[in-house]
PDB file of N, CA and C in Angstrom:
ATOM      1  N   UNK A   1       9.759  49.660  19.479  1.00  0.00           N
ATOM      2  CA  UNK A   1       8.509  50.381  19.431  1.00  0.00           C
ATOM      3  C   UNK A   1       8.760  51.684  18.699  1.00  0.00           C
ATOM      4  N   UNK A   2       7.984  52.153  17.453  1.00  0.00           N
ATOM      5  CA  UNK A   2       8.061  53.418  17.380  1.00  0.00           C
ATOM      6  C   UNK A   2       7.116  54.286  17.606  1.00  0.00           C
ATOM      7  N   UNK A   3       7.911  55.914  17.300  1.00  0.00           N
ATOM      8  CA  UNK A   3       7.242  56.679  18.067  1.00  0.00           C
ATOM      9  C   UNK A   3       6.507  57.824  16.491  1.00  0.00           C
ATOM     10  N   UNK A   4       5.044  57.484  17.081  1.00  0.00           N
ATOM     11  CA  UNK A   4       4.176  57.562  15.799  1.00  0.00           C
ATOM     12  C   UNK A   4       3.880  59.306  16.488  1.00  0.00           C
ATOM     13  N   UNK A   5       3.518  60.635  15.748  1.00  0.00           N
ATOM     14  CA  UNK A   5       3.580  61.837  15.630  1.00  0.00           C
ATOM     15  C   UNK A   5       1.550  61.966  15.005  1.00  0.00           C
ATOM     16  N   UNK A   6       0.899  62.354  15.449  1.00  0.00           N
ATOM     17  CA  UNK A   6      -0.757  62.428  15.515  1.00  0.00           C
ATOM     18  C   UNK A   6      -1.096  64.084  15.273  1.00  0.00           C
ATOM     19  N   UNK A   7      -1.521  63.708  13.744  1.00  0.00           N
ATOM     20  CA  UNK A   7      -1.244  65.580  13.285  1.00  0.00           C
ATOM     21  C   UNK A   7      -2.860  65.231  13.810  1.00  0.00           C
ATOM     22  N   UNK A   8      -3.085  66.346  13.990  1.00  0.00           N
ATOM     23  CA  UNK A   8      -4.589  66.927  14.663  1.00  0.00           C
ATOM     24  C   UNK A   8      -4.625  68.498  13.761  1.00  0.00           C
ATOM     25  N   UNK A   9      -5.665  68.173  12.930  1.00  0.00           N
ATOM     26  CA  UNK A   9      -5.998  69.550  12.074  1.00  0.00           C
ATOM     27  C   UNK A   9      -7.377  69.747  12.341  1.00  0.00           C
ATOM     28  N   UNK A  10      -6.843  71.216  12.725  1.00  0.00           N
ATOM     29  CA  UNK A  10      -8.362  71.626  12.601  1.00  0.00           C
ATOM     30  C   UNK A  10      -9.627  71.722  11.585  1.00  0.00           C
ATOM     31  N   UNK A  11     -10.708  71.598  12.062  1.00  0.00           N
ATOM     32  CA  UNK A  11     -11.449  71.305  11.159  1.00  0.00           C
ATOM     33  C   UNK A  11     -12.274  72.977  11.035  1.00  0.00           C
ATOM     34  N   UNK A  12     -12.456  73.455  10.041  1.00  0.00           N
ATOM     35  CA  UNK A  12     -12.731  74.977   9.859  1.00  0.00           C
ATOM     36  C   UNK A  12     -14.548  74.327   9.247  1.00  0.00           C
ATOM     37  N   UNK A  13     -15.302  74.990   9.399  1.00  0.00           N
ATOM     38  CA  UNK A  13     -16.524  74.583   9.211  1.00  0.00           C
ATOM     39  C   UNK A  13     -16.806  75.081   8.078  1.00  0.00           C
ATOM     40  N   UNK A  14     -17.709  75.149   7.023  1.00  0.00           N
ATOM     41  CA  UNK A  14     -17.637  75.151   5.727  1.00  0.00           C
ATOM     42  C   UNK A  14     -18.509  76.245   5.659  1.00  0.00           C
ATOM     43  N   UNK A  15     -17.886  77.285   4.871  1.00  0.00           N
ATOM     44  CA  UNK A  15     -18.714  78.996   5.018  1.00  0.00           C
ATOM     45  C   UNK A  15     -19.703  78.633   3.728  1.00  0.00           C
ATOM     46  N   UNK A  16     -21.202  78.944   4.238  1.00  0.00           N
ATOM     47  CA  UNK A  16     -22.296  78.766   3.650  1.00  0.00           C
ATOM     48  C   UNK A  16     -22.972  79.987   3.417  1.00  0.00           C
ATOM     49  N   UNK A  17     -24.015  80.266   2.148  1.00  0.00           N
ATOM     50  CA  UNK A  17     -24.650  81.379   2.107  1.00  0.00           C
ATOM     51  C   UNK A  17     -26.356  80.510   1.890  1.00  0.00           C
ATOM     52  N   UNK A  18     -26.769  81.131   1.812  1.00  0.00           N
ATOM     53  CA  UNK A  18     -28.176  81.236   1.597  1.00  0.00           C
ATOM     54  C   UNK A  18     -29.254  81.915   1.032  1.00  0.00           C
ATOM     55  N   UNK A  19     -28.910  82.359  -0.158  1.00  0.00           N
ATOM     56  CA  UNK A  19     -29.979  82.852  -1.861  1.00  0.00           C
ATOM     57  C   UNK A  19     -31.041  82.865  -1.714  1.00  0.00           C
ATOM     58  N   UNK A  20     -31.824  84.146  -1.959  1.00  0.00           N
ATOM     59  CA  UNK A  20     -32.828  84.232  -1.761  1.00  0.00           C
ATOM     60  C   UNK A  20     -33.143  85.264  -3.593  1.00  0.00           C
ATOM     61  N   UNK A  21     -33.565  84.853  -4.439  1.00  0.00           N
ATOM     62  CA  UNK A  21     -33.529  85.676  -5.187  1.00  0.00           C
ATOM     63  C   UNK A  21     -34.747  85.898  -5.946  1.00  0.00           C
ATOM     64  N   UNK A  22     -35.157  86.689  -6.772  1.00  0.00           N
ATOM     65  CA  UNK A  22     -36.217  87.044  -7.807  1.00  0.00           C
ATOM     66  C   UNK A  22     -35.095  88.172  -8.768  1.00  0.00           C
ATOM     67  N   UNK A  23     -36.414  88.445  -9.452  1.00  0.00           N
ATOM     68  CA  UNK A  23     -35.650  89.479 -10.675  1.00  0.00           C
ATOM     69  C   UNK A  23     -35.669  91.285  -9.798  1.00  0.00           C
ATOM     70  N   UNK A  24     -35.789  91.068  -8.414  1.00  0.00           N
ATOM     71  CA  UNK A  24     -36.045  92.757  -8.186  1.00  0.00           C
ATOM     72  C   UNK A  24     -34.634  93.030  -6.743  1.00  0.00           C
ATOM     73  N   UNK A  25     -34.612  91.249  -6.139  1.00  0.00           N
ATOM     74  CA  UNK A  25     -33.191  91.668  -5.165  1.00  0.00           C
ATOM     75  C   UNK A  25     -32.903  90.642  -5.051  1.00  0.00           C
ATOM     76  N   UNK A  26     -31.668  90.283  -4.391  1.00  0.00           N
ATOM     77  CA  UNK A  26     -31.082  88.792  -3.609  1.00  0.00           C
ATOM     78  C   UNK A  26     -30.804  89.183  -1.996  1.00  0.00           C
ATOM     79  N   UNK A  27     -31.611  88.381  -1.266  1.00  0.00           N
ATOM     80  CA  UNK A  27     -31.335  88.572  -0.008  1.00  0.00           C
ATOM     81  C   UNK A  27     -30.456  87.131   0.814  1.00  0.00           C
ATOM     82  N   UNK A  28     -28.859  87.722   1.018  1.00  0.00           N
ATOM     83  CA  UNK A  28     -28.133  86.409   1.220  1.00  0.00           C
ATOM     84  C   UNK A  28     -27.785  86.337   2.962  1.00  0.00           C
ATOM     85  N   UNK A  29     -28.449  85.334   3.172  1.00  0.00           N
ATOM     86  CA  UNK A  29     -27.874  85.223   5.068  1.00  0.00           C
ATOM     87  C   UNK A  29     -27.022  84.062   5.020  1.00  0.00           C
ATOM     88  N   UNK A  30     -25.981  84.878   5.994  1.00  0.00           N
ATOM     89  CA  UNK A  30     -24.524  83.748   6.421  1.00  0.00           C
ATOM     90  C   UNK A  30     -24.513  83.842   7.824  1.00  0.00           C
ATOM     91  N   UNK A  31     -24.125  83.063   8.693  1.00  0.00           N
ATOM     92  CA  UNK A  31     -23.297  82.795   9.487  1.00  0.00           C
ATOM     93  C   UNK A  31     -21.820  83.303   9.652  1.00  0.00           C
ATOM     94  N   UNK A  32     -22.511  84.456  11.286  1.00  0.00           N
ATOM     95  CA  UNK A  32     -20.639  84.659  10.867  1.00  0.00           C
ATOM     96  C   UNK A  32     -20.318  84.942  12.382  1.00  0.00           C
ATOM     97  N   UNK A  33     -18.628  85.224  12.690  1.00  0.00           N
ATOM     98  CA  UNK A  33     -18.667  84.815  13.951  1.00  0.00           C
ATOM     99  C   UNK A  33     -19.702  85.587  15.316  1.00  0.00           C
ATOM    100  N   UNK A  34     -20.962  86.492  14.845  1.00  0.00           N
ATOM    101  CA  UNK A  34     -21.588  86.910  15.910  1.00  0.00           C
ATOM    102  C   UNK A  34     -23.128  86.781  15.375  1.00  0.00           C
ATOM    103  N   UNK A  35     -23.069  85.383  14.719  1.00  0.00           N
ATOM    104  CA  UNK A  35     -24.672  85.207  14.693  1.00  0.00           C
ATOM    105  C   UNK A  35     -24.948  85.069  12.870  1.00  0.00           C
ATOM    106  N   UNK A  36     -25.833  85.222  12.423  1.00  0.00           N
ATOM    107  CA  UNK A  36     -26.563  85.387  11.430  1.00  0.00           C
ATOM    108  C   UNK A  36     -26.071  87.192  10.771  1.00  0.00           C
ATOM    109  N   UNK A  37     -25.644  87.352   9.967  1.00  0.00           N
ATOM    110  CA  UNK A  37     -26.034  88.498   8.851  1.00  0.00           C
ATOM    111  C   UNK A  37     -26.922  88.598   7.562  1.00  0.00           C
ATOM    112  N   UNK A  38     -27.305  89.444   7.186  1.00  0.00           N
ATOM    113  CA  UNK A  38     -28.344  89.257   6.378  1.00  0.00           C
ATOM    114  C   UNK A  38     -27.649  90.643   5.311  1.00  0.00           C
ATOM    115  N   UNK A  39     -27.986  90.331   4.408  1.00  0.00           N
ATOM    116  CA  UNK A  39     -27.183  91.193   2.892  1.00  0.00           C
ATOM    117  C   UNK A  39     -28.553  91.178   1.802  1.00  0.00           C
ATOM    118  N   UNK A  40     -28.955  92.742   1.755  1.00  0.00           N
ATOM    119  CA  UNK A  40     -29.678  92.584   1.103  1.00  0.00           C
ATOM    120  C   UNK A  40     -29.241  93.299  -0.574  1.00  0.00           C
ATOM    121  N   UNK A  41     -29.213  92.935  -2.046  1.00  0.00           N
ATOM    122  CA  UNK A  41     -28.530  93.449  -2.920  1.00  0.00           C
ATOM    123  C   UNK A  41     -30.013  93.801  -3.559  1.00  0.00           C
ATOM    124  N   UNK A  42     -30.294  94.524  -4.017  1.00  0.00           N
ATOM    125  CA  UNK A  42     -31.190  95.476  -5.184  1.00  0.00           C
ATOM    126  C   UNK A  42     -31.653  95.723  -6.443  1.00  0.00           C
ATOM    127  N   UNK A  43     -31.651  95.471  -7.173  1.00  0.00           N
ATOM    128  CA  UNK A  43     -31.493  95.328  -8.493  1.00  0.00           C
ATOM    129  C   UNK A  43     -31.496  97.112  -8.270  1.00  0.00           C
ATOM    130  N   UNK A  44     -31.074  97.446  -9.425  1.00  0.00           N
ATOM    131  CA  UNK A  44     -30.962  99.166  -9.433  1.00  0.00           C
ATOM    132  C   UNK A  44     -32.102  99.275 -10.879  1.00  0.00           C
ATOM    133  N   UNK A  45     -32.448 100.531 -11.155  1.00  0.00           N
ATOM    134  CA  UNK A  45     -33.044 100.594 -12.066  1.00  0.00           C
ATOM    135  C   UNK A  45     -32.278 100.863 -13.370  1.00  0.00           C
ATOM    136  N   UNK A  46     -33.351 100.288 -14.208  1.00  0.00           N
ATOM    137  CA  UNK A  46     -32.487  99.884 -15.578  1.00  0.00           C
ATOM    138  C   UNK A  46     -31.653  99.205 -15.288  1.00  0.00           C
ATOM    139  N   UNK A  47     -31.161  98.087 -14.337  1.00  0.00           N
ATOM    140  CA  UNK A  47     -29.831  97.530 -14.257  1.00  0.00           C
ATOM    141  C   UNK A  47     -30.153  96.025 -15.376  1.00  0.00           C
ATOM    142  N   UNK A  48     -29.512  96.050 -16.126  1.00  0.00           N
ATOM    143  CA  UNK A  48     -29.486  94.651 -16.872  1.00  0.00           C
ATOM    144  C   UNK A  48     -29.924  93.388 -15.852  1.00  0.00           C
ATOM    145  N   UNK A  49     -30.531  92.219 -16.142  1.00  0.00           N
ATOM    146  CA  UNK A  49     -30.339  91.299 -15.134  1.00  0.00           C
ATOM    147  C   UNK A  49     -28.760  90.523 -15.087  1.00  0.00           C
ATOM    148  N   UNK A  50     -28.065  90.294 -16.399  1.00  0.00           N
ATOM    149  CA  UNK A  50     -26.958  89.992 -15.907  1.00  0.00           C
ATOM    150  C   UNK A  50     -25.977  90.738 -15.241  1.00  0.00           C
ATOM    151  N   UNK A  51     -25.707  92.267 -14.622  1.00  0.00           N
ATOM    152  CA  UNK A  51     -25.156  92.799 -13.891  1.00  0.00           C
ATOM    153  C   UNK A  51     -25.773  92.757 -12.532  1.00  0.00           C
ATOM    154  N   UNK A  52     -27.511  92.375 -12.391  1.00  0.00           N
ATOM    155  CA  UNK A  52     -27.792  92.452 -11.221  1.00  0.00           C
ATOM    156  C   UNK A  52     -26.811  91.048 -10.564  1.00  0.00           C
ATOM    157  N   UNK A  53     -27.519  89.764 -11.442  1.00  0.00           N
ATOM    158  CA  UNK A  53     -26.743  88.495 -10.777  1.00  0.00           C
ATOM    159  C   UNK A  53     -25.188  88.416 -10.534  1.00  0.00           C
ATOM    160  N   UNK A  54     -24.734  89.132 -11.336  1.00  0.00           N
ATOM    161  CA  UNK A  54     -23.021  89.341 -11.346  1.00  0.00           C
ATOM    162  C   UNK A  54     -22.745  90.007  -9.650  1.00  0.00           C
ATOM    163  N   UNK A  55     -23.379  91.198  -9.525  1.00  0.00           N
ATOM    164  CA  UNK A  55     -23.487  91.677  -7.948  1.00  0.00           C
ATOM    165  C   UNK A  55     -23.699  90.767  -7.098  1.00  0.00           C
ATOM    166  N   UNK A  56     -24.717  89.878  -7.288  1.00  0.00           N
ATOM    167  CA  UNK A  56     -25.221  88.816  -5.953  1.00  0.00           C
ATOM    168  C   UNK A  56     -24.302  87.811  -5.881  1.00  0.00           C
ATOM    169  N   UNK A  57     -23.915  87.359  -7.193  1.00  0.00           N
ATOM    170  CA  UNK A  57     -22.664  86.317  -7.208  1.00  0.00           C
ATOM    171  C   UNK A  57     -21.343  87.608  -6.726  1.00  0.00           C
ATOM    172  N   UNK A  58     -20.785  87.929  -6.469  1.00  0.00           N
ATOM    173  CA  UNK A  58     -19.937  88.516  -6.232  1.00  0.00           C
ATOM    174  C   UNK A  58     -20.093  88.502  -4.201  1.00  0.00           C
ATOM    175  N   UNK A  59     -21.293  88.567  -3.741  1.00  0.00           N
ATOM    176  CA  UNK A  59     -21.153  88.501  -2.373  1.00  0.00           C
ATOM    177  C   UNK A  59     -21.332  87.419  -2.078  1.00  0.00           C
ATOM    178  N   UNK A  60     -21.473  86.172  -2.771  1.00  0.00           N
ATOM    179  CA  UNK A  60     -21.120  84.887  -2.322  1.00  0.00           C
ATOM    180  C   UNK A  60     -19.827  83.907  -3.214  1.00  0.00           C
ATOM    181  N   UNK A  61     -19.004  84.990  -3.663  1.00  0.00           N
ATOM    182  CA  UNK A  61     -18.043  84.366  -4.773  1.00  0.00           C
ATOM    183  C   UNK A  61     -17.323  82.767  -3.601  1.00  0.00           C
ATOM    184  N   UNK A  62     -16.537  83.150  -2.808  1.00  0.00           N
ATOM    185  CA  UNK A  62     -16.082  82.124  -2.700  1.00  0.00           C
ATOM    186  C   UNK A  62     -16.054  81.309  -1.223  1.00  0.00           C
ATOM    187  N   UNK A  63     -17.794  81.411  -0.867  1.00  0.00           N
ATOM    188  CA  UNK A  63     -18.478  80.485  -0.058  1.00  0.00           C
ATOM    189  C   UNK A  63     -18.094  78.917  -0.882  1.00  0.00           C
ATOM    190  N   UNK A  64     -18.277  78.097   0.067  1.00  0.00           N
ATOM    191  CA  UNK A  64     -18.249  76.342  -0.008  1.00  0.00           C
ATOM    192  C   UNK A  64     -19.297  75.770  -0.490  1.00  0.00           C
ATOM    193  N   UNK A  65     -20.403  76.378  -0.050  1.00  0.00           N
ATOM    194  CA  UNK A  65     -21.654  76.061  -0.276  1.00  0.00           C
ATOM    195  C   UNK A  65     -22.422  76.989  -0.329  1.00  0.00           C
ATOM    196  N   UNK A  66     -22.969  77.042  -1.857  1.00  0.00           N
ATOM    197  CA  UNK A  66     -24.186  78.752  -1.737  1.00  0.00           C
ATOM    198  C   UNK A  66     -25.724  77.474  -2.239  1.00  0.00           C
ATOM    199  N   UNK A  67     -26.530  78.064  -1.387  1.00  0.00           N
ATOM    200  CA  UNK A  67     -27.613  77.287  -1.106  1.00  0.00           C
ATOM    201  C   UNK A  67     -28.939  78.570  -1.806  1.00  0.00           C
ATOM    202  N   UNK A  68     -29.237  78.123  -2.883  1.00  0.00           N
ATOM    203  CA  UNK A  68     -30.578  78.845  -3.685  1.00  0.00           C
ATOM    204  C   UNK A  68     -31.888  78.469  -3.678  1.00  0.00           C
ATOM    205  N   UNK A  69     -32.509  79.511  -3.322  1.00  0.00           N
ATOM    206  CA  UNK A  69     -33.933  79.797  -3.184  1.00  0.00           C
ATOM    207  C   UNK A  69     -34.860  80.979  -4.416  1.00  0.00           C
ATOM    208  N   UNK A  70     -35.814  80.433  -4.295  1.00  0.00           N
ATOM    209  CA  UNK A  70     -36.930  81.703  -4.915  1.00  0.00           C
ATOM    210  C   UNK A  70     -37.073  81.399  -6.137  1.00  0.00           C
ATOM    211  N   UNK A  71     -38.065  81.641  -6.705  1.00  0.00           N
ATOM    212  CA  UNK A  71     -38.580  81.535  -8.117  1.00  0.00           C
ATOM    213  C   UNK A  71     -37.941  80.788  -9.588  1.00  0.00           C
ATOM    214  N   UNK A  72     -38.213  79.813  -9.756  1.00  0.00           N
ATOM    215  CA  UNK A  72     -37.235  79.408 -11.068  1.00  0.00           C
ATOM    216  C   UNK A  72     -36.780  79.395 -11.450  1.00  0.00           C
ATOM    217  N   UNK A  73     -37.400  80.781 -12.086  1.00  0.00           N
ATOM    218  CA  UNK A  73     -37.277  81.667 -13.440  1.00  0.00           C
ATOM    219  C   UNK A  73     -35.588  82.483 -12.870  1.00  0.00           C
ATOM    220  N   UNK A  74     -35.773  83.167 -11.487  1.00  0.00           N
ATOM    221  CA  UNK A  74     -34.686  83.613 -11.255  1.00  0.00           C
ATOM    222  C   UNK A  74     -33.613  82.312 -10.707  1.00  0.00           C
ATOM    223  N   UNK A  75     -33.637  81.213  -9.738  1.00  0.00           N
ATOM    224  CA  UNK A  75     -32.740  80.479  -9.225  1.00  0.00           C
ATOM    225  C   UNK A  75     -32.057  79.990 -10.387  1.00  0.00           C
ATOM    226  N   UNK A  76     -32.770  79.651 -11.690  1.00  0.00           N
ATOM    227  CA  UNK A  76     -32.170  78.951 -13.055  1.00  0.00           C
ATOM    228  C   UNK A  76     -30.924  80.084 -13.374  1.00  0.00           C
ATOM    229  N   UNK A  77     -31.275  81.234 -13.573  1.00  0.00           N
ATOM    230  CA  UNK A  77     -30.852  82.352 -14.139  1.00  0.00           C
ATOM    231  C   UNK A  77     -29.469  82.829 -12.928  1.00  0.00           C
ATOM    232  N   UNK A  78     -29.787  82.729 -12.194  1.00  0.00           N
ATOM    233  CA  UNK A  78     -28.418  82.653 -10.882  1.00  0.00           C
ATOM    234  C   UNK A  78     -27.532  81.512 -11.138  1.00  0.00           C
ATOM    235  N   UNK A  79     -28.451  80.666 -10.904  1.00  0.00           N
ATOM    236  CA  UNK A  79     -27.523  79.560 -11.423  1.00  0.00           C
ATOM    237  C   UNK A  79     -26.264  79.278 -12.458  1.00  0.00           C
ATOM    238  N   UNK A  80     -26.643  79.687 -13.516  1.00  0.00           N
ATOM    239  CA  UNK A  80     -26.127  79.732 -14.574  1.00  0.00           C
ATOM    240  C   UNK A  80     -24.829  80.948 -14.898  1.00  0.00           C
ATOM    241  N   UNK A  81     -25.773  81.953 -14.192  1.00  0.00           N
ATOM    242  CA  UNK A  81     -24.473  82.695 -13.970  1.00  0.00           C
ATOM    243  C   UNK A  81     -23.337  82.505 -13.084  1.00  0.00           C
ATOM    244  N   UNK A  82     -24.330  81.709 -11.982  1.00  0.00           N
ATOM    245  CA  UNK A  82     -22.716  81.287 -11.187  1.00  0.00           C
ATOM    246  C   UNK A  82     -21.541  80.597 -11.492  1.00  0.00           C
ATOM    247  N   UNK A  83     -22.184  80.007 -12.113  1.00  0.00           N
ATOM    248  CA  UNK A  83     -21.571  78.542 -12.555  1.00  0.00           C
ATOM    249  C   UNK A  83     -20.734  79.030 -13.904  1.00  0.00           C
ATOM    250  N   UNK A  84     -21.022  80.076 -14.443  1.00  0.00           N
ATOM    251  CA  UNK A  84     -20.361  80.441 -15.937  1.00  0.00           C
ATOM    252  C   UNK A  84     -19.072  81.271 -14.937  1.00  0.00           C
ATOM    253  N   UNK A  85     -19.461  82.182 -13.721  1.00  0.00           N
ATOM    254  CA  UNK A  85     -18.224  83.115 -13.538  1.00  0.00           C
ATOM    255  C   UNK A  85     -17.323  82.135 -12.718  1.00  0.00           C
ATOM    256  N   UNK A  86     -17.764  80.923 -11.836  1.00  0.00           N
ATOM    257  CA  UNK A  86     -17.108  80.627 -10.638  1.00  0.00           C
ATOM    258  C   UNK A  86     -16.292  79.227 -10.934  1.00  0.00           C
ATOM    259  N   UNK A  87     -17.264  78.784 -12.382  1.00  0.00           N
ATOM    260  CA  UNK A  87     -16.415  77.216 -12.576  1.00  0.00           C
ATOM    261  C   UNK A  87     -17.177  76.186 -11.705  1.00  0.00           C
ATOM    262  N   UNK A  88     -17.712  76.778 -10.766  1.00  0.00           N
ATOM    263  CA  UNK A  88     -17.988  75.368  -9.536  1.00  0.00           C
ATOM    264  C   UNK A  88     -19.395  75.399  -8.901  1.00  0.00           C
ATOM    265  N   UNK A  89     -19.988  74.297 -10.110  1.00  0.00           N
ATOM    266  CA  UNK A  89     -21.154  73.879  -9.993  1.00  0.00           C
ATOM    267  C   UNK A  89     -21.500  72.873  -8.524  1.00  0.00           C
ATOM    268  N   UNK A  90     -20.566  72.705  -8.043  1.00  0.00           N
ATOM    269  CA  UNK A  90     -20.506  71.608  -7.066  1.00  0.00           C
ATOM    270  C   UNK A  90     -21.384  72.185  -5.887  1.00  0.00           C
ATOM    271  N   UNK A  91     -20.996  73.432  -5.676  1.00  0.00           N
ATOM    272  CA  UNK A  91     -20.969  73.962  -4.390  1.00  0.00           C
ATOM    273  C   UNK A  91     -22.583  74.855  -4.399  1.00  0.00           C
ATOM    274  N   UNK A  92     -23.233  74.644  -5.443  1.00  0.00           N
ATOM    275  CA  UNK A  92     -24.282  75.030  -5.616  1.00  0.00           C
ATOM    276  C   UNK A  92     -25.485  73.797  -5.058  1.00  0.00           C
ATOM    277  N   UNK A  93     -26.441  74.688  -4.635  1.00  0.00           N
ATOM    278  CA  UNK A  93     -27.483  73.306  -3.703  1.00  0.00           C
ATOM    279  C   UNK A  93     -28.583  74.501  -3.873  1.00  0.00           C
ATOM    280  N   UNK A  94     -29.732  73.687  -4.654  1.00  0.00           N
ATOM    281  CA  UNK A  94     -30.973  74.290  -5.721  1.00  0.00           C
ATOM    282  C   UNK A  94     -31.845  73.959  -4.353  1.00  0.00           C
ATOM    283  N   UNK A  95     -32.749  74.748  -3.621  1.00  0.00           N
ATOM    284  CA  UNK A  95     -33.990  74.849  -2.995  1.00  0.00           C
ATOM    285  C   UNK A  95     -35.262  74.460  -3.914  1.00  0.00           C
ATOM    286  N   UNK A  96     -35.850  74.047  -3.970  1.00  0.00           N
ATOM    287  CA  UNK A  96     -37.483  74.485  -4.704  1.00  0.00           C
ATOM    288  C   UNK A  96     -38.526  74.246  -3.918  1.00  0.00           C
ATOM    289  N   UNK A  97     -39.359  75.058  -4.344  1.00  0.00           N
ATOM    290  CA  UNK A  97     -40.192  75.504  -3.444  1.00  0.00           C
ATOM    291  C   UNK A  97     -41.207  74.429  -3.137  1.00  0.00           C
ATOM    292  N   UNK A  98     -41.616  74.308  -1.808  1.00  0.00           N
ATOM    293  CA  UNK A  98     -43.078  72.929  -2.017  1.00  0.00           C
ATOM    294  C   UNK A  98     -43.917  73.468  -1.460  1.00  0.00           C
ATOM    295  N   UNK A  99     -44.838  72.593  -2.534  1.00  0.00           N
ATOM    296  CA  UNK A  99     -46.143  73.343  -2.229  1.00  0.00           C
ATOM    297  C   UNK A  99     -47.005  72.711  -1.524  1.00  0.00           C
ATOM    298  N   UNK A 100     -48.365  72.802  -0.975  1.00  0.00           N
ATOM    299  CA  UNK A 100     -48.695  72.219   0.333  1.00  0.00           C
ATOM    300  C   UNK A 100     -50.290  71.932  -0.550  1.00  0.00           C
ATOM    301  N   UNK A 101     -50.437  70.744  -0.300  1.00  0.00           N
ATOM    302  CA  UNK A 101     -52.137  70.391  -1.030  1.00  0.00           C
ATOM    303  C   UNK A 101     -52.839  70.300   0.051  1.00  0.00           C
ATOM    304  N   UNK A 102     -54.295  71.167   0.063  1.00  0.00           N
ATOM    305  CA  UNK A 102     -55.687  70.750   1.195  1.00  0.00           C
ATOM    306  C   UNK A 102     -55.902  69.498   0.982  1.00  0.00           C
ATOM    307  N   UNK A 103     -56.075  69.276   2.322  1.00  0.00           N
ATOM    308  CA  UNK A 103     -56.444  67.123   2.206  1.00  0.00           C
ATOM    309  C   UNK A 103     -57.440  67.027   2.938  1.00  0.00           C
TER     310      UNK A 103
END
């Protein structure tokens, strides 16, 4: 009979953000060990939009999963920047918005 050794690894849960963006702030909520935080980033005035998105990508650089919301025009434009600084389109998960028809 042999004697078989049973690795048991922990399983670490996969750190997620949650994008909230337009062209004026990004508001990102995570999970962290005492609940929900909420991060709100600004656009500054006169700030270029690619330095604003560079900031918002920077507080979700190396989440597992960054999950995007809000307007198109901006989620396209996040997008793209993420994906140009981070390499990893994978971990990106596009929201769009639905809209609700009177019936």
């Amino acid at each position: 009979m042999t004697d078989q050794q049973t690795e048991i690894q922990e399983v670490t849960p996969a750190r997620e953000a949650v994008v909230w963006i337009d062209h004026a702030r990004a508001i990102i909520v995570e999970r962290d060990h005492s609940g929900h935080s909420v991060h709100v980033v600004d656009r500054l005035l006169a700030e270029r939009e690619e330095r604003f998105e560079a900031r918002a990508i920077n507080e979700v650089f190396d989440r597992d999963r960054v999950i995007v919301c809000g307007p198109a025009y901006a989620r396209t434009g996040f997008e793209r920047a993420y994906v140009a600084l981070t390499h990893r389109p994978d971990r990106l998960v596009d929201l769009q918005p639905t809209t609700s028809h009177g019936g």
